[in-house]
Structure formats: C-alpha cells, structure tokens
PDB file of N, CA and C in Angstrom:
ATOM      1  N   UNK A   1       1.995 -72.993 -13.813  1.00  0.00           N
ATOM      2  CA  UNK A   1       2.528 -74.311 -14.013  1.00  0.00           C
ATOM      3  C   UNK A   1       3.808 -74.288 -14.832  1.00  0.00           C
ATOM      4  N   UNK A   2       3.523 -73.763 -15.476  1.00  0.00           N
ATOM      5  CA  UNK A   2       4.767 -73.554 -16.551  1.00  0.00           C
ATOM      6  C   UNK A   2       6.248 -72.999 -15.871  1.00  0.00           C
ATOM      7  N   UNK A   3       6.157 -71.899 -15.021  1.00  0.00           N
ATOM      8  CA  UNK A   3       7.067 -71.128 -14.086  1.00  0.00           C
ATOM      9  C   UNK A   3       7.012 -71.438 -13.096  1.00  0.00           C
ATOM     10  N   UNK A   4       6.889 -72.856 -12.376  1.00  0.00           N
ATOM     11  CA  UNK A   4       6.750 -73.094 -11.191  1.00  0.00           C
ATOM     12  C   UNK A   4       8.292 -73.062 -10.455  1.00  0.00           C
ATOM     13  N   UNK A   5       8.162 -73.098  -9.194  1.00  0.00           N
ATOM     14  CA  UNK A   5      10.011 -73.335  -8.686  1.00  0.00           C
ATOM     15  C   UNK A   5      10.065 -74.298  -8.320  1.00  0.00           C
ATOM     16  N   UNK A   6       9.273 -75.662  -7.813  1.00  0.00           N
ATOM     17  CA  UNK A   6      10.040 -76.895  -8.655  1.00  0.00           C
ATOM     18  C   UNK A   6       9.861 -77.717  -9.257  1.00  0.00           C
ATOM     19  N   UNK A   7      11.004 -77.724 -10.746  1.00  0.00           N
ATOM     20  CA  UNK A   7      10.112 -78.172 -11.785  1.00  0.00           C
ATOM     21  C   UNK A   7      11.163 -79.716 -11.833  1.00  0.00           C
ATOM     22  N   UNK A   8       9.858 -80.952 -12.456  1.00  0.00           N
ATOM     23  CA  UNK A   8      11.064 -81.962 -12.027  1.00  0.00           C
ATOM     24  C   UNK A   8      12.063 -81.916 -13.489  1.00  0.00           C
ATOM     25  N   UNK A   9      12.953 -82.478 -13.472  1.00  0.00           N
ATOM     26  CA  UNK A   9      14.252 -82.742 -14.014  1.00  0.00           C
ATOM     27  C   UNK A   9      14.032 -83.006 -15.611  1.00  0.00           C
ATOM     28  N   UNK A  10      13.872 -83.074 -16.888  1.00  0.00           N
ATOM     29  CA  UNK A  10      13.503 -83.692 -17.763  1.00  0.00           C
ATOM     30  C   UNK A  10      14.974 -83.620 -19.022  1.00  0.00           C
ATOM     31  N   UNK A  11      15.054 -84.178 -20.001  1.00  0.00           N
ATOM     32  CA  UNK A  11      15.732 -83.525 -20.817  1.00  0.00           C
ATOM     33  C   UNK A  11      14.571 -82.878 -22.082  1.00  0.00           C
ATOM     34  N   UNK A  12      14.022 -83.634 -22.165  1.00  0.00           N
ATOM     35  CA  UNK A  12      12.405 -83.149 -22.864  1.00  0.00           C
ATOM     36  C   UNK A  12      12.679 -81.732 -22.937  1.00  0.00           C
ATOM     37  N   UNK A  13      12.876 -80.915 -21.709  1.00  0.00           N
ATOM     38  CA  UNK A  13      12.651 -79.162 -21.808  1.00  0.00           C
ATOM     39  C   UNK A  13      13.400 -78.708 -21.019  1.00  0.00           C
ATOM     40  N   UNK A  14      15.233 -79.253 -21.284  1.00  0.00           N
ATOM     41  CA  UNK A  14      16.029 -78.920 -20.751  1.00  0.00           C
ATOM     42  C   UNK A  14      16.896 -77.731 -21.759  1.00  0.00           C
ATOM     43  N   UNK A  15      17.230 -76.681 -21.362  1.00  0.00           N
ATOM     44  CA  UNK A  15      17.981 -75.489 -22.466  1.00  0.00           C
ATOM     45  C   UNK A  15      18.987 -76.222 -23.569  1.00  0.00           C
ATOM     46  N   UNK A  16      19.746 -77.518 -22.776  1.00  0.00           N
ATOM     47  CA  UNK A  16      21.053 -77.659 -23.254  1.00  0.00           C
ATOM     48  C   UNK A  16      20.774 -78.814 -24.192  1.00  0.00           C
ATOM     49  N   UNK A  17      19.747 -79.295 -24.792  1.00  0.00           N
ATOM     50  CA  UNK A  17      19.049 -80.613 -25.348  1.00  0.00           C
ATOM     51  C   UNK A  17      18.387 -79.861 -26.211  1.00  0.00           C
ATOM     52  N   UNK A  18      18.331 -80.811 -27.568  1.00  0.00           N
ATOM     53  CA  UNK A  18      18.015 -80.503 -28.920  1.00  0.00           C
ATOM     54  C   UNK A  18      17.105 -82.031 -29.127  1.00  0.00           C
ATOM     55  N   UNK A  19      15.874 -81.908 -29.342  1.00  0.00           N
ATOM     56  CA  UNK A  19      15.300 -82.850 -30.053  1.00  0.00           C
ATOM     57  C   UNK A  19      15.928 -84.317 -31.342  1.00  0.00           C
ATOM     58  N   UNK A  20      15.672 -85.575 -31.055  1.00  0.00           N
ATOM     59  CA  UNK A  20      16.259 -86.196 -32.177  1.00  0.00           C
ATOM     60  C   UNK A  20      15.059 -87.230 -32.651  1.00  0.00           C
ATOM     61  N   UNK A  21      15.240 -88.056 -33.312  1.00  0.00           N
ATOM     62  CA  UNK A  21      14.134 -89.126 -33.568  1.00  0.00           C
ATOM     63  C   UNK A  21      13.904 -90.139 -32.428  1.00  0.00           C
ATOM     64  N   UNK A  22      12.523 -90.317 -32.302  1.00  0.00           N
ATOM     65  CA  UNK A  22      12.893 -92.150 -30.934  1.00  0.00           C
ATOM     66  C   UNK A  22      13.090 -91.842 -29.725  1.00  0.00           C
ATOM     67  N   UNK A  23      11.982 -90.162 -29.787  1.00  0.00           N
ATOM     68  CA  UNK A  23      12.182 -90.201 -28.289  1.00  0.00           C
ATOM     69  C   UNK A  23      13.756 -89.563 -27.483  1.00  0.00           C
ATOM     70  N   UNK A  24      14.564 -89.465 -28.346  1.00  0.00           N
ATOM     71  CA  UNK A  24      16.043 -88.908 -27.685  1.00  0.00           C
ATOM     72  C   UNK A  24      16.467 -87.486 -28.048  1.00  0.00           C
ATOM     73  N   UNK A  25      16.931 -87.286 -27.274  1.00  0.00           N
ATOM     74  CA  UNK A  25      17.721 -86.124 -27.173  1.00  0.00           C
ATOM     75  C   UNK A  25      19.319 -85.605 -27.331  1.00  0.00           C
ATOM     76  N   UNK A  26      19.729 -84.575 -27.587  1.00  0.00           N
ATOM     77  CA  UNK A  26      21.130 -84.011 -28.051  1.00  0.00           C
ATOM     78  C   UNK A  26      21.587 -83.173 -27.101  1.00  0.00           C
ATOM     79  N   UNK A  27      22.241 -83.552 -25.817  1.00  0.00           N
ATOM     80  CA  UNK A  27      22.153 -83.146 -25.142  1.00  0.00           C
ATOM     81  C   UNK A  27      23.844 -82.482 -25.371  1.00  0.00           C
ATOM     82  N   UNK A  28      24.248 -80.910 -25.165  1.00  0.00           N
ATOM     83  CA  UNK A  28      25.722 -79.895 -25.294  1.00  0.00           C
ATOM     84  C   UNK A  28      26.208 -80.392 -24.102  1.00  0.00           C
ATOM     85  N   UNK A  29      25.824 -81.040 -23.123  1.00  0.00           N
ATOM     86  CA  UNK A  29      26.727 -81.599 -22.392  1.00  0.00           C
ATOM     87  C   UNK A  29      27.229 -83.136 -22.149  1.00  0.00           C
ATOM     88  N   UNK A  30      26.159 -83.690 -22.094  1.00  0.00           N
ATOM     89  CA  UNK A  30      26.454 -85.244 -22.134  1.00  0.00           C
ATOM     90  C   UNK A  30      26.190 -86.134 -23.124  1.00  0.00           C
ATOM     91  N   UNK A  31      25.651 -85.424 -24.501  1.00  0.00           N
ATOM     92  CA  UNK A  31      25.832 -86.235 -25.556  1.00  0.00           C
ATOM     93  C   UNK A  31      24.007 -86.465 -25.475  1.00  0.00           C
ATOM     94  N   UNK A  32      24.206 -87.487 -26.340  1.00  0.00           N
ATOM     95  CA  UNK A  32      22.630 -88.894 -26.564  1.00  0.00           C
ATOM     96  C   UNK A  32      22.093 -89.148 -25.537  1.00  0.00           C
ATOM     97  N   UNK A  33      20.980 -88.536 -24.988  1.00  0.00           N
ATOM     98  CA  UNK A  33      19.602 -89.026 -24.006  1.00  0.00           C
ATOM     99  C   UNK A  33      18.763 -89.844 -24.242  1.00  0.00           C
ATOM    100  N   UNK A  34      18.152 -90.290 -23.473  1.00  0.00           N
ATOM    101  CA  UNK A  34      16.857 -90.130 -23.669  1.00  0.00           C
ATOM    102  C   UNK A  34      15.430 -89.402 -22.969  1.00  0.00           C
ATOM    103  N   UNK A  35      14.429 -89.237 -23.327  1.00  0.00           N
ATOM    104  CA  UNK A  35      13.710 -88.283 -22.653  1.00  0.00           C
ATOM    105  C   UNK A  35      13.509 -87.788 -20.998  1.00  0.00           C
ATOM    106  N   UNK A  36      13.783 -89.192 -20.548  1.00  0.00           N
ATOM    107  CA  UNK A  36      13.560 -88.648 -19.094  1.00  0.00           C
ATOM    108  C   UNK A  36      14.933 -89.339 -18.402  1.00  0.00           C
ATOM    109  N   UNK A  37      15.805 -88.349 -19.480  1.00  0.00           N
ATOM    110  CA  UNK A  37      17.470 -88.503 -18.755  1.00  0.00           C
ATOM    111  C   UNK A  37      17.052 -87.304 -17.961  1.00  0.00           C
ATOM    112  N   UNK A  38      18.049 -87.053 -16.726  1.00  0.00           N
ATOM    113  CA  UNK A  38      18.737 -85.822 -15.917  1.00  0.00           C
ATOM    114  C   UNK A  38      19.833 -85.891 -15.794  1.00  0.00           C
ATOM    115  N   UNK A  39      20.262 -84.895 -15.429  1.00  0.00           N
ATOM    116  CA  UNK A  39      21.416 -84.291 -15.186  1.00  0.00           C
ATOM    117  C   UNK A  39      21.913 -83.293 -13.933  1.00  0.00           C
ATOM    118  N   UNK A  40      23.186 -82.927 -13.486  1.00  0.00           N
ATOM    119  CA  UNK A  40      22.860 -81.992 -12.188  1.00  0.00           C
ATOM    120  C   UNK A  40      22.868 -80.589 -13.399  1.00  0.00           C
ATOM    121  N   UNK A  41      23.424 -80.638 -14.893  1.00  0.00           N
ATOM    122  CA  UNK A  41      23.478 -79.068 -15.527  1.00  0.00           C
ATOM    123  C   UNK A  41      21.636 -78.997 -15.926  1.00  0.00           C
ATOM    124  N   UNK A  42      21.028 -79.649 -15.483  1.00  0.00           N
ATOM    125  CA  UNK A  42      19.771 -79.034 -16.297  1.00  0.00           C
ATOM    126  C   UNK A  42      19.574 -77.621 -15.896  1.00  0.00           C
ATOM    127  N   UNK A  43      18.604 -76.829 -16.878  1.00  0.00           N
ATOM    128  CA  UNK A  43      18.379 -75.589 -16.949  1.00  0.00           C
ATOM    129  C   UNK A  43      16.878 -75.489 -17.904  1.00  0.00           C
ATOM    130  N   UNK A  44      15.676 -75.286 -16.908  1.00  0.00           N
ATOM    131  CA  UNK A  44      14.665 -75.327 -17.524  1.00  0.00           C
ATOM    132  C   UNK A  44      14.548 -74.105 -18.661  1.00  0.00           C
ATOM    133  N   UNK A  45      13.940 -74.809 -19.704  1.00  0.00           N
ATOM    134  CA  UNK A  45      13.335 -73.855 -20.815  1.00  0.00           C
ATOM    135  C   UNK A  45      12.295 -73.677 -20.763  1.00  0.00           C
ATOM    136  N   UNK A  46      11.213 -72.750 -20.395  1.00  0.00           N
ATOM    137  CA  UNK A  46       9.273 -72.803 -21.039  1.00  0.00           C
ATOM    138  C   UNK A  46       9.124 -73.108 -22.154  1.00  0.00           C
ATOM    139  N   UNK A  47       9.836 -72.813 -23.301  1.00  0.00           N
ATOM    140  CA  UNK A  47       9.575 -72.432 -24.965  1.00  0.00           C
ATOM    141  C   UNK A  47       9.674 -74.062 -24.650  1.00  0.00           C
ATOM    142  N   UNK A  48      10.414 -75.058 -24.782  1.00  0.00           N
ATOM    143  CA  UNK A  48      10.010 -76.101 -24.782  1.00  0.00           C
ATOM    144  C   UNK A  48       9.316 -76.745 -24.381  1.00  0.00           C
ATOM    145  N   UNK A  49       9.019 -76.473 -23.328  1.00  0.00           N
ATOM    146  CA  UNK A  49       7.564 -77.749 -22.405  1.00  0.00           C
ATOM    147  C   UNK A  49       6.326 -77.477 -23.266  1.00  0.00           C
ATOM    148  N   UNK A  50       5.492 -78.376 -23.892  1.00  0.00           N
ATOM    149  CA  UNK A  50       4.287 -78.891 -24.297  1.00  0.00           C
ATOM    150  C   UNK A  50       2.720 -78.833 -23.077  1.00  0.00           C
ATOM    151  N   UNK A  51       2.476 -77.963 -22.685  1.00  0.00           N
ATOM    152  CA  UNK A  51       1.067 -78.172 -22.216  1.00  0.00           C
ATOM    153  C   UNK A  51       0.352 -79.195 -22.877  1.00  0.00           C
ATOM    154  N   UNK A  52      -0.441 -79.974 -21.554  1.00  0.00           N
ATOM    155  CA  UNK A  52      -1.630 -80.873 -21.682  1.00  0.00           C
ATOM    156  C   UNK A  52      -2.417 -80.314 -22.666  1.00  0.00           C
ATOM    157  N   UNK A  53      -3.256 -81.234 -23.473  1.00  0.00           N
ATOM    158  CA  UNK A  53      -4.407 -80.755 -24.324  1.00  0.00           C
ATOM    159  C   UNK A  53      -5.237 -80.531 -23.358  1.00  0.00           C
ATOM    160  N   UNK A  54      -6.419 -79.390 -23.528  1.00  0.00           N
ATOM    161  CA  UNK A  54      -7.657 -79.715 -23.077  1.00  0.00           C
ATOM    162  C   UNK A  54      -8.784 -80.529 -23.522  1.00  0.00           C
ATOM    163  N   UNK A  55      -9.234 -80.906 -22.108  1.00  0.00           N
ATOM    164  CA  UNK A  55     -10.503 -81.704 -22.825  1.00  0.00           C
ATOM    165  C   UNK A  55     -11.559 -81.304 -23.469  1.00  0.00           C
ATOM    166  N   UNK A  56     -12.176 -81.957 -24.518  1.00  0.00           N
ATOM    167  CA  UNK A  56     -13.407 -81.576 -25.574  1.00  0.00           C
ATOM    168  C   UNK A  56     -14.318 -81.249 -24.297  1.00  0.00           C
ATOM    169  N   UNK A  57     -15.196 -80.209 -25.148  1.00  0.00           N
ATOM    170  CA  UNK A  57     -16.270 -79.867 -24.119  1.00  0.00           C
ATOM    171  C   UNK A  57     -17.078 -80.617 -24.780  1.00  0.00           C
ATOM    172  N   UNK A  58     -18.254 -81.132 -23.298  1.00  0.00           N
ATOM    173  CA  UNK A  58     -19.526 -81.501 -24.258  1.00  0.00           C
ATOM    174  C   UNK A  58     -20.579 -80.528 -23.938  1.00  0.00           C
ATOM    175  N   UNK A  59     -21.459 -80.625 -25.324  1.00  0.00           N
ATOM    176  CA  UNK A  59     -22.335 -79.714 -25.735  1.00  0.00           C
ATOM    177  C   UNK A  59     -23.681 -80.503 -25.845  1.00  0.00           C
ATOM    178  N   UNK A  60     -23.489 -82.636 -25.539  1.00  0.00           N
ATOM    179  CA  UNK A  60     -24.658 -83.174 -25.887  1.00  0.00           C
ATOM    180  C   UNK A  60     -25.721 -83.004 -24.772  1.00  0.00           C
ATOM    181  N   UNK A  61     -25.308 -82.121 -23.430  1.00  0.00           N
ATOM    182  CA  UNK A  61     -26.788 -81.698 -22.771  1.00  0.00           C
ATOM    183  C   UNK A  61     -27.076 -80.417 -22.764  1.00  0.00           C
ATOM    184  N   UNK A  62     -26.704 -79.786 -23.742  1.00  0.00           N
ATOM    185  CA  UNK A  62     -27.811 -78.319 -24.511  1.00  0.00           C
ATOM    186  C   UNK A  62     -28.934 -79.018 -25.592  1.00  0.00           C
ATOM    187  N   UNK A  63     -30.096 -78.302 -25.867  1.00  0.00           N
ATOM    188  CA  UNK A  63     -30.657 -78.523 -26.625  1.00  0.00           C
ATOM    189  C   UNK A  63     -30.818 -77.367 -27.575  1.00  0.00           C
ATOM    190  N   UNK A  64     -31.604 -77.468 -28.485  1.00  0.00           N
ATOM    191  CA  UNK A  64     -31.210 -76.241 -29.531  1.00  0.00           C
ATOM    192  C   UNK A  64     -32.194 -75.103 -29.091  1.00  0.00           C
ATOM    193  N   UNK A  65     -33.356 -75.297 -27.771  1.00  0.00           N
ATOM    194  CA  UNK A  65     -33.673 -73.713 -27.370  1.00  0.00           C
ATOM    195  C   UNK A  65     -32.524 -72.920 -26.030  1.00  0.00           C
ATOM    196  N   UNK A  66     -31.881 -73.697 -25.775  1.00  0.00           N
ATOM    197  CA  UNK A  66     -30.374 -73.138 -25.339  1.00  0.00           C
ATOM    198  C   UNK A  66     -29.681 -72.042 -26.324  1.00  0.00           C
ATOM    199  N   UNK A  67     -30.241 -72.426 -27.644  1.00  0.00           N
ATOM    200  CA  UNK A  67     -29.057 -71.132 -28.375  1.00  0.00           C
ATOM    201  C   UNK A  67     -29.898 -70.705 -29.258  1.00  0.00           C
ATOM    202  N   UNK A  68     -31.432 -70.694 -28.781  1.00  0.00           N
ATOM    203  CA  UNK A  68     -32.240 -69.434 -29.490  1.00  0.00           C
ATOM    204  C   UNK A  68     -31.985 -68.255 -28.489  1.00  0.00           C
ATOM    205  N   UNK A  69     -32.402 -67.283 -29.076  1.00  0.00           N
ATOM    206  CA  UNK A  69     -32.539 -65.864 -28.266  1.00  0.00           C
ATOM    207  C   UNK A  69     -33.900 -65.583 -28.159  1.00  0.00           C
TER     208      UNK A  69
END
C-alpha cells in the first residue's frame, strides 16, 4: 500500500511540502496549501504517509480457561 504505482495526488505526503499549523502545507514550489492541494510537480514520499490505525482486538469472547494451559 504504501509503494503502490498509483498513488493519488496529496500534498499531505508530497517530497516538496513541509507541514504547517491548520491543516496546511509549505509547499518549495507553489507556496501555502492546503492538505489535499495537487500539483502536476508532486513527488511521493513513504516517510511521510501515516498508516491507518488498527482496530482494537476483542478479547470479550475468550474466557479465562482459554488462557489456562
């Protein structure tokens, strides 16, 4: 997911964009974004993209002779 070939457009986890407050971005080419600006220079970064959390597991249908031995 992360290395896919096509990834959509974001400035979020674009190389040339620097994080700011409010959601915006610092973008070395076009200045002040905001997150789901594009551009035709984007250039994906991995180190920036954020993976989904996973979801909590539930454990409330084990009972406790499940984790005797």
């Amino acid at each position: 997911m992360l290395f896919r070939k096509k990834i959509e457009k974001s400035c979020s986890y674009c190389l040339f964009s620097t994080a700011l407050d409010g959601g915006e971005y610092l973008c070395s080419k076009k200045g002040v974004q905001n997150q789901d600006g594009k551009c035709f220079r984007f250039r994906y970064d991995p180190c920036k993209r954020i993976p989904p959390r996973a979801k909590a597991l539930d454990f409330s249908k084990y009972d406790q002779e499940d984790y005797s031995l």
